[in-house]
C-alpha atoms as a PDB file:
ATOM      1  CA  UNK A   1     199.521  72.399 110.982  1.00  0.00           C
ATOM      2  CA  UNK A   2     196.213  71.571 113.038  1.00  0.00           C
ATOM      3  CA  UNK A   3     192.498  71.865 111.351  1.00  0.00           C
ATOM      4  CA  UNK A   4     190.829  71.897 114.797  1.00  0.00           C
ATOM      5  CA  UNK A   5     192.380  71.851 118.460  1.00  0.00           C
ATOM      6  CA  UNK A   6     189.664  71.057 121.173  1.00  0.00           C
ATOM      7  CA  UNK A   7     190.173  73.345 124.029  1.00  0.00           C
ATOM      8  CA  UNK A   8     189.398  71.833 127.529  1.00  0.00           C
ATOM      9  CA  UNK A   9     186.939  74.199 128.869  1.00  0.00           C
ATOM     10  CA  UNK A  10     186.345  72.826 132.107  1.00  0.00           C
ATOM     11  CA  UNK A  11     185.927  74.992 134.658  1.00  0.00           C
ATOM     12  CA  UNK A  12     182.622  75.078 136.446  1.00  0.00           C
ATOM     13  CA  UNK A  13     182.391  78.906 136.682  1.00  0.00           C
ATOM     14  CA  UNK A  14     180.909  80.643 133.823  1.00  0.00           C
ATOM     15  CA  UNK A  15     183.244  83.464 134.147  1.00  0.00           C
ATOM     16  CA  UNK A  16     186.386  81.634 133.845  1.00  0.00           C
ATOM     17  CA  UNK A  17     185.299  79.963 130.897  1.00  0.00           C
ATOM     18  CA  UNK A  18     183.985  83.117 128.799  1.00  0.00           C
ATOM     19  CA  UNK A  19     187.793  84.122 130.324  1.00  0.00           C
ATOM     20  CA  UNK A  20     188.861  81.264 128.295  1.00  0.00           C
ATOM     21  CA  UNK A  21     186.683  81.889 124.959  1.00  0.00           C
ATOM     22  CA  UNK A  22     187.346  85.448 125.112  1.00  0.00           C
ATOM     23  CA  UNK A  23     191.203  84.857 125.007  1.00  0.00           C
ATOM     24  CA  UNK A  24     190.609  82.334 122.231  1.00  0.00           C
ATOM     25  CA  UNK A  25     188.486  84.637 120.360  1.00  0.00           C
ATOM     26  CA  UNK A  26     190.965  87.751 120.308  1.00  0.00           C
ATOM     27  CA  UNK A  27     193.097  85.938 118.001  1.00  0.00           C
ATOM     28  CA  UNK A  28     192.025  86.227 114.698  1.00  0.00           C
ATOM     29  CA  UNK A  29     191.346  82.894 112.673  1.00  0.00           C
ATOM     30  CA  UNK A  30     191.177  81.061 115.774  1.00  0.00           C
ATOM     31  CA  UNK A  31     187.846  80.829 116.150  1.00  0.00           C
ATOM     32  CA  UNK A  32     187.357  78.577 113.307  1.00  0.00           C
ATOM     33  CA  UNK A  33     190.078  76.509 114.209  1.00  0.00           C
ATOM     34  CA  UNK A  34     189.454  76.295 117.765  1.00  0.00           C
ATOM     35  CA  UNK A  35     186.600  74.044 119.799  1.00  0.00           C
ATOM     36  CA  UNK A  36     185.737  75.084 122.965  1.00  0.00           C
ATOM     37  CA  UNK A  37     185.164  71.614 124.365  1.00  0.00           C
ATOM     38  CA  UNK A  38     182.042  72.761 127.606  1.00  0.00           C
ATOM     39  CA  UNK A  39     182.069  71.016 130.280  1.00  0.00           C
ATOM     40  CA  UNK A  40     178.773  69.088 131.213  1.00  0.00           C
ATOM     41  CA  UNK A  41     179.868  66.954 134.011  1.00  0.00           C
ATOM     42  CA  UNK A  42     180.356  69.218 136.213  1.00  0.00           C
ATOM     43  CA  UNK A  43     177.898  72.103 135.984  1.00  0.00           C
ATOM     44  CA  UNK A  44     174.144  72.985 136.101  1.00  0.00           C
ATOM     45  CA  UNK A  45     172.010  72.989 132.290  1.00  0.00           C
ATOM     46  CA  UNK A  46     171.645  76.626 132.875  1.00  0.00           C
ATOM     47  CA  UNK A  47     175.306  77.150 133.566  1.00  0.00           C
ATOM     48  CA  UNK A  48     176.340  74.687 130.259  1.00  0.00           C
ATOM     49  CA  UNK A  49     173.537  76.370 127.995  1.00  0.00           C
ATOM     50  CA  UNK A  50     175.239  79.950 129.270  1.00  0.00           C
ATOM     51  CA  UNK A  51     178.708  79.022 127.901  1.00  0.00           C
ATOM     52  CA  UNK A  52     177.360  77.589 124.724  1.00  0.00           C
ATOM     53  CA  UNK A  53     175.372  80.658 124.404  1.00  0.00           C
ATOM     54  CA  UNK A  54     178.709  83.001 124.626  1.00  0.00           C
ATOM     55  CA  UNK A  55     180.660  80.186 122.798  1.00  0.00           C
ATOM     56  CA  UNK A  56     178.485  81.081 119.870  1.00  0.00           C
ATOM     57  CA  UNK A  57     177.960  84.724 120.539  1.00  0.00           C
ATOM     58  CA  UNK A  58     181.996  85.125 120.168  1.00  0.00           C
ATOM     59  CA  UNK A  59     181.627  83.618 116.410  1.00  0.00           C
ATOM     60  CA  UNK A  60     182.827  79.824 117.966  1.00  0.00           C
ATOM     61  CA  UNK A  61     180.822  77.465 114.857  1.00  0.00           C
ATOM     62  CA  UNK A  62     181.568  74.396 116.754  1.00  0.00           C
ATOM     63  CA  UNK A  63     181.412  73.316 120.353  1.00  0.00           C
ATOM     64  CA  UNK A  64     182.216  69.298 122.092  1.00  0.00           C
ATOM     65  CA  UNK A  65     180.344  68.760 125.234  1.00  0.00           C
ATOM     66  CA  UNK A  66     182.249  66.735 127.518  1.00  0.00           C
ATOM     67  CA  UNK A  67     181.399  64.437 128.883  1.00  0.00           C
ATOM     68  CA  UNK A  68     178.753  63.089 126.993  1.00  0.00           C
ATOM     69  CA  UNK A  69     177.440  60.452 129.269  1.00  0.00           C
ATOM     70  CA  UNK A  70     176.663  62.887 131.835  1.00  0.00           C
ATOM     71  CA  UNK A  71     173.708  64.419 129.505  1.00  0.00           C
ATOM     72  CA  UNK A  72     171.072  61.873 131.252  1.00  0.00           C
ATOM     73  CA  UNK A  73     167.993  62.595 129.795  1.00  0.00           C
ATOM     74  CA  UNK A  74     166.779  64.728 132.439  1.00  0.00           C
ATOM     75  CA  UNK A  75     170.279  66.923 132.304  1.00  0.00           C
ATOM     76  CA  UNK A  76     169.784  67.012 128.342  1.00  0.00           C
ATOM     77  CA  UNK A  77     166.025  67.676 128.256  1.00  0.00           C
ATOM     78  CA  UNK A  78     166.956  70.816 131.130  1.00  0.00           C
ATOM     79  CA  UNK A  79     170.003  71.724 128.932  1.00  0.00           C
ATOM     80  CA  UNK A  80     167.755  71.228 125.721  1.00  0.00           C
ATOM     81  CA  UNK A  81     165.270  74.125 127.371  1.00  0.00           C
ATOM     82  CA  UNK A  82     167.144  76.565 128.433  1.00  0.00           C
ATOM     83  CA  UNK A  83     168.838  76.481 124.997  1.00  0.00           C
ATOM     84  CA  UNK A  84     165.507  76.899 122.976  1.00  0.00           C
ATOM     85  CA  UNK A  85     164.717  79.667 125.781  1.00  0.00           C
ATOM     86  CA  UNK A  86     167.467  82.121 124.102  1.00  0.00           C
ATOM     87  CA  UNK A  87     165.321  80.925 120.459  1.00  0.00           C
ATOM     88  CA  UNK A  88     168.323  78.208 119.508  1.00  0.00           C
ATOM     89  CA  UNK A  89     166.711  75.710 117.040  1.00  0.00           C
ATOM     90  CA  UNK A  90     166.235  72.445 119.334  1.00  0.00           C
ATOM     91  CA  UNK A  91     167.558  70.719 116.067  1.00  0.00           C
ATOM     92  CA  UNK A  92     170.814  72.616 116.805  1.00  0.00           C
ATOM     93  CA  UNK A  93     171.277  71.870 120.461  1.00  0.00           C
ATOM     94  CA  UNK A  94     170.718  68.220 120.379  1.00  0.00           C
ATOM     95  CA  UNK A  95     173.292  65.731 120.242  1.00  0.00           C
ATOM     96  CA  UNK A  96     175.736  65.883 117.501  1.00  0.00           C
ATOM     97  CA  UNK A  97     174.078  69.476 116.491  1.00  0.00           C
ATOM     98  CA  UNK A  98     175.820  72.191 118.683  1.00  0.00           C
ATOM     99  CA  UNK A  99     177.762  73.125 115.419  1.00  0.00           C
END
């Protein structure tokens, strides 16, 4: 038995990975057992804060951010903003807080 399994959610597009949450979501229980892990590295902030924004909008309580030495601080403060834009807590989408 697994409590968490951190799904590689890597893609750059934004509509393959809500393709990705939405097939994790449909399965009921998963949600708290899965975490989408968002890819950072390899995407715009406005792209990352849109999958974290339908990571959370499909009931997902926890999200990884990979990887996290590509959120330079002008990445995180970018990331941080478009985040607060959607009225997230900035408390909740800083570093260690994207539960």
């Amino acid at each position: 038995l697994i409590d968490r399994a951190f799904a590689m959610c890597y893609a750059p597009p934004l509509r393959t990975v809500v393709g990705q949450l939405l097939s994790y979501a449909a399965s009921p229980g998963v949600a708290r057992r899965v975490v989408p892990g968002i890819a950072v590295y390899n995407t715009p902030p406005a792209t990352a804060a849109a999958k974290i924004k339908a990571a959370k909008a499909l009931g997902f309580t926890e999200l990884a951010l990979y990887s996290y030495d590509s959120l330079k601080p002008g990445y995180w403060s970018s990331l941080r903003s478009d985040l607060d834009a959607a009225g997230r807590s900035p408390r909740d989408a800083g570093p260690g807080g994207t539960r």
